[in-house]
C-alpha atoms as a PDB file:
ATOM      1  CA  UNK A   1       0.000   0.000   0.000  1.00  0.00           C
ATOM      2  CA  UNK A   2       3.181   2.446  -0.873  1.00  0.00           C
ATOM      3  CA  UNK A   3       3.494   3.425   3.570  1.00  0.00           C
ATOM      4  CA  UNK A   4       5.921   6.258   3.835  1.00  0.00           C
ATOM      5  CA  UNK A   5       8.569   3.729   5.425  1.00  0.00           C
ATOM      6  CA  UNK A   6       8.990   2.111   1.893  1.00  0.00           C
ATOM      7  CA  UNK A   7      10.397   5.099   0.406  1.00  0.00           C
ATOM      8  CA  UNK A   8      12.955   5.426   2.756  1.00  0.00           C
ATOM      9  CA  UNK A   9      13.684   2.090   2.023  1.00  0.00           C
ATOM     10  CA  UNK A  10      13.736   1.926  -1.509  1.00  0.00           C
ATOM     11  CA  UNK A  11      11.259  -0.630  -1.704  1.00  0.00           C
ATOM     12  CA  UNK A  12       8.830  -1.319  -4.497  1.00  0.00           C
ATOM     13  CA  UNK A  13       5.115  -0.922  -3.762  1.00  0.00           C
ATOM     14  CA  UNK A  14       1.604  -1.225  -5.411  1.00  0.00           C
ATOM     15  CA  UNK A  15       0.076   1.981  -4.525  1.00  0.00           C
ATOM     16  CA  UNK A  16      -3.429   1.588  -3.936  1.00  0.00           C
ATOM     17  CA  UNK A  17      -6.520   3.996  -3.171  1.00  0.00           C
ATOM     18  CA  UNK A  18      -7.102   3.332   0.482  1.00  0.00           C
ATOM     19  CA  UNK A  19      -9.720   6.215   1.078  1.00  0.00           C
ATOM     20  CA  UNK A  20     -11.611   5.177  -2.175  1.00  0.00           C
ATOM     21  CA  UNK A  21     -11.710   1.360  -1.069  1.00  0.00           C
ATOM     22  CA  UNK A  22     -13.153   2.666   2.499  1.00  0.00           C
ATOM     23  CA  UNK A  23     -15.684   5.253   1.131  1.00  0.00           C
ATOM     24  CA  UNK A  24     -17.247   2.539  -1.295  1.00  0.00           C
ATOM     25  CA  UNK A  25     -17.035   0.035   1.781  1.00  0.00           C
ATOM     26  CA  UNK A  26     -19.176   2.629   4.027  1.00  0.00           C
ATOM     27  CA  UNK A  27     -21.270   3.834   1.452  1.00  0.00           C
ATOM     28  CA  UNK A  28     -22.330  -0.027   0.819  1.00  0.00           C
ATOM     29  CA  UNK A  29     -22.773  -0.711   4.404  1.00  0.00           C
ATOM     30  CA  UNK A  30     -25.206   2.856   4.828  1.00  0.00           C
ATOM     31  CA  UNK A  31     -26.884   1.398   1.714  1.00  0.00           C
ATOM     32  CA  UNK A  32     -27.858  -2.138   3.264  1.00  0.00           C
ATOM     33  CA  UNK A  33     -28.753  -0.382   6.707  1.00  0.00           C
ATOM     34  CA  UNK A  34     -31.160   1.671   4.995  1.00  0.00           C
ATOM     35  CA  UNK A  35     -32.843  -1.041   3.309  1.00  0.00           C
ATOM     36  CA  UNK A  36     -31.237  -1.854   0.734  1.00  0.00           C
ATOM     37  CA  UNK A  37     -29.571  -5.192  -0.233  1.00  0.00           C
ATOM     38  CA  UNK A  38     -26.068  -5.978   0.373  1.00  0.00           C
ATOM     39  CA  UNK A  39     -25.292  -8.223  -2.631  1.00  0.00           C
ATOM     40  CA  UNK A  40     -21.811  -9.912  -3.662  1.00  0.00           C
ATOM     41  CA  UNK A  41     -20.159  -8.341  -6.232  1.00  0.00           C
ATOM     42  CA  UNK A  42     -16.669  -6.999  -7.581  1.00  0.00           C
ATOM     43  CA  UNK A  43     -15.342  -3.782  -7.773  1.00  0.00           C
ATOM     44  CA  UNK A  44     -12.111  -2.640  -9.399  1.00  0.00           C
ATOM     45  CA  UNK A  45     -10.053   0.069  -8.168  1.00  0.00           C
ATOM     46  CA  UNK A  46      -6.886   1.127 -10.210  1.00  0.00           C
ATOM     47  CA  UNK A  47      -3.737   0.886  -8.278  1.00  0.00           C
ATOM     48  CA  UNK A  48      -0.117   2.227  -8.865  1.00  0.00           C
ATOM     49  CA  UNK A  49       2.764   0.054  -9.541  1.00  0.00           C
ATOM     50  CA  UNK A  50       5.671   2.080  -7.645  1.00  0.00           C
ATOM     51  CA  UNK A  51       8.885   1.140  -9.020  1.00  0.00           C
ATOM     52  CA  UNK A  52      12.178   1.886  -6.357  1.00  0.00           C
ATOM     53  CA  UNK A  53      15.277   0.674  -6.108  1.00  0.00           C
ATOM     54  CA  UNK A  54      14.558  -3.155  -5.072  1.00  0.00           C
ATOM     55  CA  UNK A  55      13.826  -3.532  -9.081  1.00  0.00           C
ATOM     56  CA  UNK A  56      15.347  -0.761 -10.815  1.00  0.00           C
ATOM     57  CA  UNK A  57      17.935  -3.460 -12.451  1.00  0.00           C
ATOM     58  CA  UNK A  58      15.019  -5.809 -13.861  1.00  0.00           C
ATOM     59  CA  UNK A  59      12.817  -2.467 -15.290  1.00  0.00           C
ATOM     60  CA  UNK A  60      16.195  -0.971 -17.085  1.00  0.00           C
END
């Protein structure tokens, strides 16, 4: 989830939309309160391939 530590680090990390994954989570959850149905499903969120030191050499 790219944490701060990584950068210090070097490390590669898939960046990923946190907030956005929560707010759909709660606005579900407020929807099947309220009545509605709480269904499975899948939902895509577009995440962020950070690319650091660990794997400079292989993307080069």
């Amino acid at each position: 989830d790219d944490i701060p530590l990584a950068r210090y680090l070097g490390l590669t990390t898939m960046r990923v939309p946190l907030a956005e994954m929560g707010a759909r989570a709660v606005a579900r959850l407020i929807d099947a309160l309220e009545g509605g149905t709480l269904t499975p499903d899948t939902q895509v969120v577009a995440t962020d391939l950070v690319i650091r030191t660990t794997t400079e050499a292989l993307t080069s």
